[in-house]
Structure formats: C-alpha cells, structure tokens
C-alpha atoms as a PDB file:
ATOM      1  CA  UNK A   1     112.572  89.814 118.969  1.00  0.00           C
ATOM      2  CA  UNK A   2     114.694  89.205 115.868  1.00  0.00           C
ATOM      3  CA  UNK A   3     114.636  92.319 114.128  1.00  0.00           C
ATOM      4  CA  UNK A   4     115.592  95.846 115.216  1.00  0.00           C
ATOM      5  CA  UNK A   5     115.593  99.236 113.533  1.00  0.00           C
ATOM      6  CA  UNK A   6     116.284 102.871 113.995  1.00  0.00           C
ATOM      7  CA  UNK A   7     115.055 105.657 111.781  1.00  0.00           C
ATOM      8  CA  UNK A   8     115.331 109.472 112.365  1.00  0.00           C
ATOM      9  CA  UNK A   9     111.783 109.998 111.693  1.00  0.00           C
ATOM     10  CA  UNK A  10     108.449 111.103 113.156  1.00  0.00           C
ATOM     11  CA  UNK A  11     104.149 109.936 112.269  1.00  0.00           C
ATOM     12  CA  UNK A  12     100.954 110.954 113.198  1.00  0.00           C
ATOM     13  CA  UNK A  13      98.874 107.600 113.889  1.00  0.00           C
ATOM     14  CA  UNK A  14      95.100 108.172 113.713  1.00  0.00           C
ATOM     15  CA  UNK A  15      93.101 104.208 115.044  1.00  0.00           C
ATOM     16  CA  UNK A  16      89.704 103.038 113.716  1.00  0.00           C
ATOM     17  CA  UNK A  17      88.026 100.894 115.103  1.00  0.00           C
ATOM     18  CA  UNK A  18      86.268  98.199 112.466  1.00  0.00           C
ATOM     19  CA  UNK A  19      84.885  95.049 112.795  1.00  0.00           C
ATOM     20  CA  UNK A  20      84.949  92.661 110.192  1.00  0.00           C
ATOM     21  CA  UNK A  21      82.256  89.986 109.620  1.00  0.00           C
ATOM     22  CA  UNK A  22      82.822  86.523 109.198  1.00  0.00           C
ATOM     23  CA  UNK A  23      81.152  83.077 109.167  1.00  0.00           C
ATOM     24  CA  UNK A  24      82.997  81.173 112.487  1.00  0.00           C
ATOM     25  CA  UNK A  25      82.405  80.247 116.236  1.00  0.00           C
ATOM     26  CA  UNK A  26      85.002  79.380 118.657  1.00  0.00           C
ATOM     27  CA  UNK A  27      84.638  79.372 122.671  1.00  0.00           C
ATOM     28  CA  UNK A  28      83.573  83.012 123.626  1.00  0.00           C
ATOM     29  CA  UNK A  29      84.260  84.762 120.051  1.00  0.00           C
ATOM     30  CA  UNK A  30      82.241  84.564 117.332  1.00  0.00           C
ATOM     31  CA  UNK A  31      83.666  86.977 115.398  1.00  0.00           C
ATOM     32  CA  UNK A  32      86.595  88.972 113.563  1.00  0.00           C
ATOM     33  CA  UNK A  33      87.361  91.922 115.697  1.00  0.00           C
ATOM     34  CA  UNK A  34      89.946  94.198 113.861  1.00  0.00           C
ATOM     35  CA  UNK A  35      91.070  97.199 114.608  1.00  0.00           C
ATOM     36  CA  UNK A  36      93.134  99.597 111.524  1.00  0.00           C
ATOM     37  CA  UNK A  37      95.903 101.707 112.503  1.00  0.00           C
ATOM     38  CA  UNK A  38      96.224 104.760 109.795  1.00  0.00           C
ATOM     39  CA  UNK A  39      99.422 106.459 109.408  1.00  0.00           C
ATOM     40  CA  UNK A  40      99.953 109.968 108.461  1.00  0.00           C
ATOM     41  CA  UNK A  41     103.037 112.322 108.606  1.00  0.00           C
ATOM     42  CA  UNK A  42     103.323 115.749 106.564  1.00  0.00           C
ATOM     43  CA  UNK A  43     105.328 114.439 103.343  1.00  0.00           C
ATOM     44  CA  UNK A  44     103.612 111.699 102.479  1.00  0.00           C
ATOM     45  CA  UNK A  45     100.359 110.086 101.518  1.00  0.00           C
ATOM     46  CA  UNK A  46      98.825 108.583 104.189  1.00  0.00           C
ATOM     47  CA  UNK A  47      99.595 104.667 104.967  1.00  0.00           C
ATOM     48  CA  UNK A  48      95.920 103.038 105.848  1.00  0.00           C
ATOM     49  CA  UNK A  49      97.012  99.143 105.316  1.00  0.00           C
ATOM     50  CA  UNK A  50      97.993  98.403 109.013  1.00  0.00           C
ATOM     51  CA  UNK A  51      95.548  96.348 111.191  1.00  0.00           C
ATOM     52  CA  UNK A  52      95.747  94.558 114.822  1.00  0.00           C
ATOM     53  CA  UNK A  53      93.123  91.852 116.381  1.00  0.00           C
ATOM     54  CA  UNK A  54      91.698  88.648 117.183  1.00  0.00           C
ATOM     55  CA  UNK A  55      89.846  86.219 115.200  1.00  0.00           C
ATOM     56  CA  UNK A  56      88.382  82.764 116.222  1.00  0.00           C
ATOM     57  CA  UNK A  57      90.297  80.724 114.540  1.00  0.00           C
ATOM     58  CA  UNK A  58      93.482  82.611 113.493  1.00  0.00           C
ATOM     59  CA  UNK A  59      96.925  81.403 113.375  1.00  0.00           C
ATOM     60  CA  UNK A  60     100.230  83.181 114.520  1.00  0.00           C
ATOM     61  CA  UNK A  61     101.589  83.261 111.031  1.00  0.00           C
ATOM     62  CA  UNK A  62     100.368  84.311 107.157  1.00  0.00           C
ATOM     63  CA  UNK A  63      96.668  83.687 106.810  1.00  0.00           C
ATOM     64  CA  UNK A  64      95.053  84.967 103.524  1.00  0.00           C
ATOM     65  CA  UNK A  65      91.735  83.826 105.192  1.00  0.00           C
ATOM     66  CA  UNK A  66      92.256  87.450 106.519  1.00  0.00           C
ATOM     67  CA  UNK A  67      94.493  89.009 104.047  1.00  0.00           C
ATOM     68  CA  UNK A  68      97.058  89.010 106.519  1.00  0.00           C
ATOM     69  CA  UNK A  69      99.903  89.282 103.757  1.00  0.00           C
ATOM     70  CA  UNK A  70     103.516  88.997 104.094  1.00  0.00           C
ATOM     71  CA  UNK A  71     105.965  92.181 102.718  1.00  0.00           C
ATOM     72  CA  UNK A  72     107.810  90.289 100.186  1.00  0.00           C
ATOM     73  CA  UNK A  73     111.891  89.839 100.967  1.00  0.00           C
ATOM     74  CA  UNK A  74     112.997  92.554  98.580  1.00  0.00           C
ATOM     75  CA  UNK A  75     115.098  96.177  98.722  1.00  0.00           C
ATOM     76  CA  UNK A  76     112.122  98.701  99.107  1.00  0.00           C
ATOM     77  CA  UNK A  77     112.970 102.405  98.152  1.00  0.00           C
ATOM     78  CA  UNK A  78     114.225 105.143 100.894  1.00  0.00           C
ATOM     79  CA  UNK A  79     112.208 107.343 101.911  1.00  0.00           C
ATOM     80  CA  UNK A  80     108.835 105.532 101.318  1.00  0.00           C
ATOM     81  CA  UNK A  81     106.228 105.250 104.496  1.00  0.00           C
ATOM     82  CA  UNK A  82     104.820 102.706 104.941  1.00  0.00           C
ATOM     83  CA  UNK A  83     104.420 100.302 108.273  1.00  0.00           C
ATOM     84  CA  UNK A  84     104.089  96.522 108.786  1.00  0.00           C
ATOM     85  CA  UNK A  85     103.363  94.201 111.789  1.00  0.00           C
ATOM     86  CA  UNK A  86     106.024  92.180 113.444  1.00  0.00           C
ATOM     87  CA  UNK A  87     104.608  88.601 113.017  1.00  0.00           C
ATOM     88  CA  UNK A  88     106.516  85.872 115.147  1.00  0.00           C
ATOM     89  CA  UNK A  89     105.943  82.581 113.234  1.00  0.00           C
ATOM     90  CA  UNK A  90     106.325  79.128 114.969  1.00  0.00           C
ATOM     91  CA  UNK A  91     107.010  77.512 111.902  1.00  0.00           C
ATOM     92  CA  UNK A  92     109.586  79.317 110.146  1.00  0.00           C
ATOM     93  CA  UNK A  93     111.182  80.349 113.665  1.00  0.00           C
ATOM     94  CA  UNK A  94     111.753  83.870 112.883  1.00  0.00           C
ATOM     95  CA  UNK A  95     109.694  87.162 112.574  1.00  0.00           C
ATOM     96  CA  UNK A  96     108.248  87.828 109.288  1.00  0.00           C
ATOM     97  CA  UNK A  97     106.825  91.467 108.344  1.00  0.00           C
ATOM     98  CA  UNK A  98     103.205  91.494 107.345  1.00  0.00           C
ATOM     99  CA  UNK A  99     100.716  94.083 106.866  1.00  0.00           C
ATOM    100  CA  UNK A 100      98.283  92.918 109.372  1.00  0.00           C
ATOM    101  CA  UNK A 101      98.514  90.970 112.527  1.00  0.00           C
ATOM    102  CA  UNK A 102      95.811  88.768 113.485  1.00  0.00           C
ATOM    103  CA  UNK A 103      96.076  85.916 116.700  1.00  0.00           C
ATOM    104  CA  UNK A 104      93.195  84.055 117.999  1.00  0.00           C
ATOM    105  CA  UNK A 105      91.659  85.097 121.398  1.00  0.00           C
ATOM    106  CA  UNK A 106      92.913  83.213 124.222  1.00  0.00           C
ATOM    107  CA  UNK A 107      95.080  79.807 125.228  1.00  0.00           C
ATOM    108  CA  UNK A 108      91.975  79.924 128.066  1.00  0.00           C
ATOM    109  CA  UNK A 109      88.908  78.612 125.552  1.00  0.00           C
ATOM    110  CA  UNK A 110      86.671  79.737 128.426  1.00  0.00           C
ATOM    111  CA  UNK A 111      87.981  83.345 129.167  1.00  0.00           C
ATOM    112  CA  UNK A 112      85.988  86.250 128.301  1.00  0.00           C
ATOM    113  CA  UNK A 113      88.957  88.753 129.308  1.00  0.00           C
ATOM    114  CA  UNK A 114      92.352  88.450 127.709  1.00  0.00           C
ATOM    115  CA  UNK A 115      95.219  90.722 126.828  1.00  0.00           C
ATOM    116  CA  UNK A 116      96.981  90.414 123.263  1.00  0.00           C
ATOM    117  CA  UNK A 117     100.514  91.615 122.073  1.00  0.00           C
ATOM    118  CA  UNK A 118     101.116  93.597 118.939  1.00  0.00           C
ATOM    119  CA  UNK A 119     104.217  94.598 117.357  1.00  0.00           C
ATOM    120  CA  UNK A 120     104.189  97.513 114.403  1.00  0.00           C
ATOM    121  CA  UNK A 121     107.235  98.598 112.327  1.00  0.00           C
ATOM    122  CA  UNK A 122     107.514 101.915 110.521  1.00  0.00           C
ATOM    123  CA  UNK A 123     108.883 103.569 108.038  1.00  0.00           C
ATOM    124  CA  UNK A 124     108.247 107.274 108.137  1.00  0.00           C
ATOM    125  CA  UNK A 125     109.324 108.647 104.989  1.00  0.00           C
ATOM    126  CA  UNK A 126     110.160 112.239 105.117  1.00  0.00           C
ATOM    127  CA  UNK A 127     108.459 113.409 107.908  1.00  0.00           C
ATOM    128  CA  UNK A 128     109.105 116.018 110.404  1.00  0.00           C
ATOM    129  CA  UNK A 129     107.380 115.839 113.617  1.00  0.00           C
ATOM    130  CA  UNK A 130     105.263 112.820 115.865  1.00  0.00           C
ATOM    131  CA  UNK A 131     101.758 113.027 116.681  1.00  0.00           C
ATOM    132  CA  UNK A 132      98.891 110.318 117.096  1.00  0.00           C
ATOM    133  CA  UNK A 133      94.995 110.720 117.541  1.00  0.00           C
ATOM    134  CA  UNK A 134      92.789 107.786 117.677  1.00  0.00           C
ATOM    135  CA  UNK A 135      89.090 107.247 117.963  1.00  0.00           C
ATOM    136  CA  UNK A 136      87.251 105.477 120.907  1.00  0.00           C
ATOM    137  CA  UNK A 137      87.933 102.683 121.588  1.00  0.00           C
ATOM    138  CA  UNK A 138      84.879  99.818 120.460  1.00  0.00           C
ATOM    139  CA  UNK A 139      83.304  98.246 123.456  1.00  0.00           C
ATOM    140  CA  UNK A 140      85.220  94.951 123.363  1.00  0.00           C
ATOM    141  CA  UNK A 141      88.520  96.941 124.198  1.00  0.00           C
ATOM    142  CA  UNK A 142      89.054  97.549 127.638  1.00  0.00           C
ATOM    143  CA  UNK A 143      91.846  99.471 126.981  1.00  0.00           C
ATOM    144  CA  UNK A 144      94.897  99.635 124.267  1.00  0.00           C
ATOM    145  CA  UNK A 145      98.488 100.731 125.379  1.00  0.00           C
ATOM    146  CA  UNK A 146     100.800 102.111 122.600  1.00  0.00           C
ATOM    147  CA  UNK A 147     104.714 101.843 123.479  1.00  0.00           C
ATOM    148  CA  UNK A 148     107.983 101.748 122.805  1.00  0.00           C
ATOM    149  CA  UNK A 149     109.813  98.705 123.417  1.00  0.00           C
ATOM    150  CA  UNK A 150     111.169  99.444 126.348  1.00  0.00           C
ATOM    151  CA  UNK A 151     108.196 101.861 127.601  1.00  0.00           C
ATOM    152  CA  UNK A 152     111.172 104.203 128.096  1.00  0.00           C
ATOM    153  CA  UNK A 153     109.986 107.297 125.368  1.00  0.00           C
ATOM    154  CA  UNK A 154     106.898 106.477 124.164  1.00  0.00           C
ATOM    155  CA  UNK A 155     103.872 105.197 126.295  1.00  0.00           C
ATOM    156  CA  UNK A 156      99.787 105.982 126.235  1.00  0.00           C
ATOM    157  CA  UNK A 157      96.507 104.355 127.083  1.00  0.00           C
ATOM    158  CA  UNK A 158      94.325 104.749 124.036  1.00  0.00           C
ATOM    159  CA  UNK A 159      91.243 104.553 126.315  1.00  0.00           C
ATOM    160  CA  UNK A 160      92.214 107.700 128.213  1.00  0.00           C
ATOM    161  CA  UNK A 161      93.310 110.237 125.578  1.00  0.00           C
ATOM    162  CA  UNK A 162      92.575 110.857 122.097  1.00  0.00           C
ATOM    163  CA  UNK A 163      95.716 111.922 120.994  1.00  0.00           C
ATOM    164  CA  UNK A 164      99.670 111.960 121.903  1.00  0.00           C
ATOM    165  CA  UNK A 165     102.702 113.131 120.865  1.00  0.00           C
ATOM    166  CA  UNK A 166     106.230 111.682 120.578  1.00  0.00           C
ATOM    167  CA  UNK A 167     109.366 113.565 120.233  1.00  0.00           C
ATOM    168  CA  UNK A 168     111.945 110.597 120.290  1.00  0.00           C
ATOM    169  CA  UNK A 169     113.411 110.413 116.605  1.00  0.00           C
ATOM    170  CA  UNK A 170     114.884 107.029 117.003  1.00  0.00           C
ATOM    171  CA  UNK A 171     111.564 105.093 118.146  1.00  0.00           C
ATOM    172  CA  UNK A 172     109.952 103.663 114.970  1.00  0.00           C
ATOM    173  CA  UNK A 173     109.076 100.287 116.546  1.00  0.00           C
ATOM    174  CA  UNK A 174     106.170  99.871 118.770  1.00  0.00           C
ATOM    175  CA  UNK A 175     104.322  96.983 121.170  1.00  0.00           C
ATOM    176  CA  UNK A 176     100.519  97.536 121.059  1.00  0.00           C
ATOM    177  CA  UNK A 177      98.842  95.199 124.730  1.00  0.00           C
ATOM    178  CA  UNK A 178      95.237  95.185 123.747  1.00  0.00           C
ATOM    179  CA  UNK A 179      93.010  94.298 126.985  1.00  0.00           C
ATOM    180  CA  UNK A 180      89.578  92.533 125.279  1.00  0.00           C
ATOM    181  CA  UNK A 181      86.329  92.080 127.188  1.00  0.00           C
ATOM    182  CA  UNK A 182      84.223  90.230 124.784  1.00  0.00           C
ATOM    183  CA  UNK A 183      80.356  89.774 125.700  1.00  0.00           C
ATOM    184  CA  UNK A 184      79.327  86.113 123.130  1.00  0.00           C
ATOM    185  CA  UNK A 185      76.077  87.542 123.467  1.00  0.00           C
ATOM    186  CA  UNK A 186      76.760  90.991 121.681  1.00  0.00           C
ATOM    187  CA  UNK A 187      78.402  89.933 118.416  1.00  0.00           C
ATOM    188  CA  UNK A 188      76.054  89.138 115.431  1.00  0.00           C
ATOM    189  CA  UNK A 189      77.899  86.187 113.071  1.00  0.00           C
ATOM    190  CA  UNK A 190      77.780  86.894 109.767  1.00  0.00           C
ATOM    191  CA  UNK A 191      78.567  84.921 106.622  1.00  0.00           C
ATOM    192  CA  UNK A 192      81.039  86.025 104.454  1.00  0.00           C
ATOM    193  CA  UNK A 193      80.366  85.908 100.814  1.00  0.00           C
ATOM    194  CA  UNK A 194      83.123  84.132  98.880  1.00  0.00           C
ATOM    195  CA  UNK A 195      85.087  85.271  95.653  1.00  0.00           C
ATOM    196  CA  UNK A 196      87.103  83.099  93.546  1.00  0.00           C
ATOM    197  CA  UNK A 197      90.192  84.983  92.009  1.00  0.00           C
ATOM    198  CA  UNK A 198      91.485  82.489  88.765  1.00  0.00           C
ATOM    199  CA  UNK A 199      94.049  81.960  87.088  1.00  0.00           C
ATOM    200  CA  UNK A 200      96.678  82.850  90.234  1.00  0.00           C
ATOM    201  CA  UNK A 201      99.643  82.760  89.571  1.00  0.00           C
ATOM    202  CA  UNK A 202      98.395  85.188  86.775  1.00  0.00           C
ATOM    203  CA  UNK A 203      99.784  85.689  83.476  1.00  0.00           C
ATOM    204  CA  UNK A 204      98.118  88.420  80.978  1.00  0.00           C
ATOM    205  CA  UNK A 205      94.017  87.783  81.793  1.00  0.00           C
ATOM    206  CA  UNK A 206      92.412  87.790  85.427  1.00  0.00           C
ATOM    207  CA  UNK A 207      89.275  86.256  86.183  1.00  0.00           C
ATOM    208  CA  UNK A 208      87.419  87.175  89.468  1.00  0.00           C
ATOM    209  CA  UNK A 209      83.814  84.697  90.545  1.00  0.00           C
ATOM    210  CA  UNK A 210      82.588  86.013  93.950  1.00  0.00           C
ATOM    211  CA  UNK A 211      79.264  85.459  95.072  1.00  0.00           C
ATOM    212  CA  UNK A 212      79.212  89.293  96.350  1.00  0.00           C
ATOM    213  CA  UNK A 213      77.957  92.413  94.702  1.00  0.00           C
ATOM    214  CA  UNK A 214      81.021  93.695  92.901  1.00  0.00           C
ATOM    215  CA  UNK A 215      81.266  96.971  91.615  1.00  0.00           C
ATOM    216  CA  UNK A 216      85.046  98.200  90.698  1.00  0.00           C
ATOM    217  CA  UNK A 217      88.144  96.543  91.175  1.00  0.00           C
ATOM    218  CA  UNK A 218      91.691  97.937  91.935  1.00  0.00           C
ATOM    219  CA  UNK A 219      95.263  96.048  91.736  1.00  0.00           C
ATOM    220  CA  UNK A 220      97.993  97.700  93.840  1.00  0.00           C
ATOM    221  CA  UNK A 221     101.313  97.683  94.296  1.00  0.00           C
ATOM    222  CA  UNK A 222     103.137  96.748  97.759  1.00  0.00           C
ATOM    223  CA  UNK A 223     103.400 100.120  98.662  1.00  0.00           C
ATOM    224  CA  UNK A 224      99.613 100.352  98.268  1.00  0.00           C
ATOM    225  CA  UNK A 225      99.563 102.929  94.512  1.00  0.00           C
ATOM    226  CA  UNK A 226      97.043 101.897  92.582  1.00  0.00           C
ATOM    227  CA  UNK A 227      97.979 100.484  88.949  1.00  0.00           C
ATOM    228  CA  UNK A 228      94.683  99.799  87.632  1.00  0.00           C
ATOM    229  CA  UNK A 229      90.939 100.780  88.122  1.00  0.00           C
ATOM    230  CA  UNK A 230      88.011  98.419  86.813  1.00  0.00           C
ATOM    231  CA  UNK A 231      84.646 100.696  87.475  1.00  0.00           C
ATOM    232  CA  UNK A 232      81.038  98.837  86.990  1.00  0.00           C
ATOM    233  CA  UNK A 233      83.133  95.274  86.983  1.00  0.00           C
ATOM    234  CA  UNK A 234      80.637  93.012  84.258  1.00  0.00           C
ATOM    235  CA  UNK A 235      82.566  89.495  85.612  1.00  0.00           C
ATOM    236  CA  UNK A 236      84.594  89.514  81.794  1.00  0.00           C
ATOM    237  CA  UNK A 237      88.655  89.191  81.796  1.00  0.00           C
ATOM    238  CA  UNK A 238      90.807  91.668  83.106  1.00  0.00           C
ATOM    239  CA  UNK A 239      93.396  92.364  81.007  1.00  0.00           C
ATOM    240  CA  UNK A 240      96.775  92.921  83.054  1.00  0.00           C
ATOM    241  CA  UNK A 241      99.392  92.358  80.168  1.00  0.00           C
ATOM    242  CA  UNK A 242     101.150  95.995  81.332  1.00  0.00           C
ATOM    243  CA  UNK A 243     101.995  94.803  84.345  1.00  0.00           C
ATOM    244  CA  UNK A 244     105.180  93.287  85.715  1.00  0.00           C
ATOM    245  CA  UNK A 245     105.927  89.990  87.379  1.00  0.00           C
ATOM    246  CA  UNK A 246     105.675  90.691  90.746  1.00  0.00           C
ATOM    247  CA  UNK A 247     103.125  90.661  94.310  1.00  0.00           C
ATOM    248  CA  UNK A 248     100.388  92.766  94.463  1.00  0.00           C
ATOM    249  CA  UNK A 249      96.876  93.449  96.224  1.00  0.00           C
ATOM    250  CA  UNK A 250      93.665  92.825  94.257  1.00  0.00           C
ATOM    251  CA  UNK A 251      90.867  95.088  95.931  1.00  0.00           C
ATOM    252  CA  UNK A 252      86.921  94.418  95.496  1.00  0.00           C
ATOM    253  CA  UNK A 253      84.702  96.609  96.274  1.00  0.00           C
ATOM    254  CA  UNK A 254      81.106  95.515  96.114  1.00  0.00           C
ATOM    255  CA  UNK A 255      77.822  97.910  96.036  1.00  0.00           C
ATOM    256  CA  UNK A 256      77.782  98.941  99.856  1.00  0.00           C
ATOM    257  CA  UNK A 257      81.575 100.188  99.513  1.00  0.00           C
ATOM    258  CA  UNK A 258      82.910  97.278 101.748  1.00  0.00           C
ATOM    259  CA  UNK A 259      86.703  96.337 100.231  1.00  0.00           C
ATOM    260  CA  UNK A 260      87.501  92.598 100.335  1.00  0.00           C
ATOM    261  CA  UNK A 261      91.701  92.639  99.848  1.00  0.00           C
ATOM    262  CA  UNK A 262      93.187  89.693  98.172  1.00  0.00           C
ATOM    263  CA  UNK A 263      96.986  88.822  97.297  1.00  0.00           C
ATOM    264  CA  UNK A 264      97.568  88.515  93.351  1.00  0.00           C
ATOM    265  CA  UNK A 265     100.875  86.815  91.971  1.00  0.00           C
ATOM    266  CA  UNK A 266     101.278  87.735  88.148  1.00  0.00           C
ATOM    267  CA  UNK A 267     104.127  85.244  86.460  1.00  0.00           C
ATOM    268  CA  UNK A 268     105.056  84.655  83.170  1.00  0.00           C
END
C-alpha cells in the first residue's frame, strides 16, 4: 500500500447492486458486473460516483472503456466528501486514486469462483456519526466483506446484514474481498451502443455522435456539481466557452434514463 490517511470523520454507505451491459466474452464471464457504493453522511450531499467489479477484459489501471477515471493530482478543498478507489497500477508502480475500480475475473481462465480485492478512500466532509446499509447482494456475489485495513475496528459480511455501524473516527480507508460465483449460462451479452465525443481536448464548442438515444446531457465537475444541463439534446454544438480549463465528466443520458459517463478535457 503506498498511501495512508487519517480523518476524524464518520459516513453512512448505502451498496447497489448494477450490472452494466457490454459487448465482450472471456473464459466464464461474459459480462460487466459492477457494483456502486453510495455515500451519505448528514452534512453533505450524497457521493454516488464510487463503483467496485469485474469485467472480462479489464486492466489493473485507468480504463475509460469503463469510465474508470483517475482524480486528477491537484489540492482539493477541506471539508468536501467525496471517495475514490485505491488503484495499484503495474505500470506506473504506484497507487493512483480513481473513481471506480474495475479488475478482470480471475488469473484461473477456467474458474467459475474467485475472490477480488477492493480498496476505497474517503473523505467525509463534515459529518458526525458512521452508519452503512446496503442492498442484497446480486446472485453472482457469494458474499462481500467490508473492512478496515487491519480488520481491527471495522469488519461485516454484506451478505448477512443489511446495515452496520462504525464508531472508529480514524478509519476512512477500507478493503472490500468480493467472493463471485458466476453461472456463463445466466448472463445475457449485450452490445453497447457507441458515442463519439469530438473535439477532446475541447476548446469553446463540443460535439457528441453516439449511436444511442440521447436525451440531455450534463458536464460536471470532479467533485461531481453539475455546471451545465443540455435537455432534449438535437446532436448541434454545445457551447462551453464559460467554462475553465480543467477535467471534467460528460454525462449522457439516453431515452430509458441509462447514464453513459465520459471524461472531457477542455484546453485552450
């Protein structure tokens, strides 16, 4: 592990479960399984940009294949929550911070059962207490253990209680070991429809081509507030001339309310 923190802070975690289509086969998975972690606490908007899972053909690093986007190297204000994943890259040798963490399914191309690691980071804002309620688990999780580090303050089985509380201020890191039992025969594959985001790097107009339904479009910040809204999207130029140089998360949302996240780069 090459990063460590301590904050004095507490969160209330609520886990869906969501799987995400996607046009791929590899040994027994044929498709994304993700699962989203939201984050609540009782100062702050909720923080819903955290995922965990397996993917055929997913790498340990960066992928934008599944918007698996890095947090930019850059002073981020106090007291904002937020969380990010704990990414080990091969290449660059070191842990980088992303908002989602996605690995493929097994070194064993012909095991069905497999246990993943997971490593979350948060930043709780101002909050004031510690408590986390999650959903059932989806079929192709045997069971998902939540923990500190160590296992020392914090440690539950998602698949044997709904809920949990933590009253260690100091723990704000956490390992999630997801146990999958993946039946090939139970997972539909499903072909992703493809959208072409142009000119990006950006300067002042934004073009988006996808073969999808799109019906509004929203550009973030990295802290996930919305700058700007496009409702009933007609495929013509965006105009984002008001905003700075800088990262941020381009959001389409297409006519059955499924959000396809992509990163933007504006530079002038």
């Amino acid at each position: 592990m090459k990063k460590r923190y301590n904050l004095n802070l507490f969160f209330i975690i609520t886990l869906v479960s969501v799987i995400v289509p996607v046009f791929s086969i590899k040994a027994q998975l044929n498709q994304n399984v993700f699962v989203q972690i939201l984050l609540e606490n009782d100062k702050n908007k909720p923080w819903e940009n955290l995922y965990f899972g397996i993917a055929p053909d997913a790498t340990d690093g960066m992928d934008s294949v599944y918007n698996e986007y890095e947090i930019p190297d850059i002073p981020l204000p106090a007291g904002i929550f937020y969380a990010v994943m704990l990414t080990y890259s091969p290449t660059e040798n070191k842990d980088i911070w992303s908002y989602r963490s996605i690995v493929g399914p097994s070194k064993d191309k012909d095991s069905v059962k497999f246990m993943r690691e997971f490593r979350f980071k948060v930043f709780y804002g101002n909050g004031t207490y510690v408590r986390m309620s999650w959903q059932k688990l989806p079929k192709y999780l045997d069971s998902a253990i939540i923990s500190d580090p160590y296992g020392a303050w914090f440690k539950v089985n998602m698949a044997d209680k709904d809920s949990a509380t933590n009253s260690e201020i100091l723990v704000d890191q956490f390992n999630i070991y997801a146990y999958y039992n993946l039946d090939p025969n139970s997972v539909q594959v499903v072909q992703e429809k493809n959208s072409i985001i142009y000119p990006n790097p950006a300067k002042d107009f934004l073009v988006i081509n996808s073969d999808d339904d799109i019906k509004s479009i929203e550009i973030c910040n990295i802290l996930d507030f919305k700058l700007l809204l496009r409702i009933n999207y007609d495929n013509s130029p965006i105009n984002i001339s008001n905003l700075e140089n800088g990262t941020y998360f381009l959001k389409l949302i297409n006519s059955k309310g499924k959000i396809s996240v992509k990163k933007l780069v504006i530079l002038r």
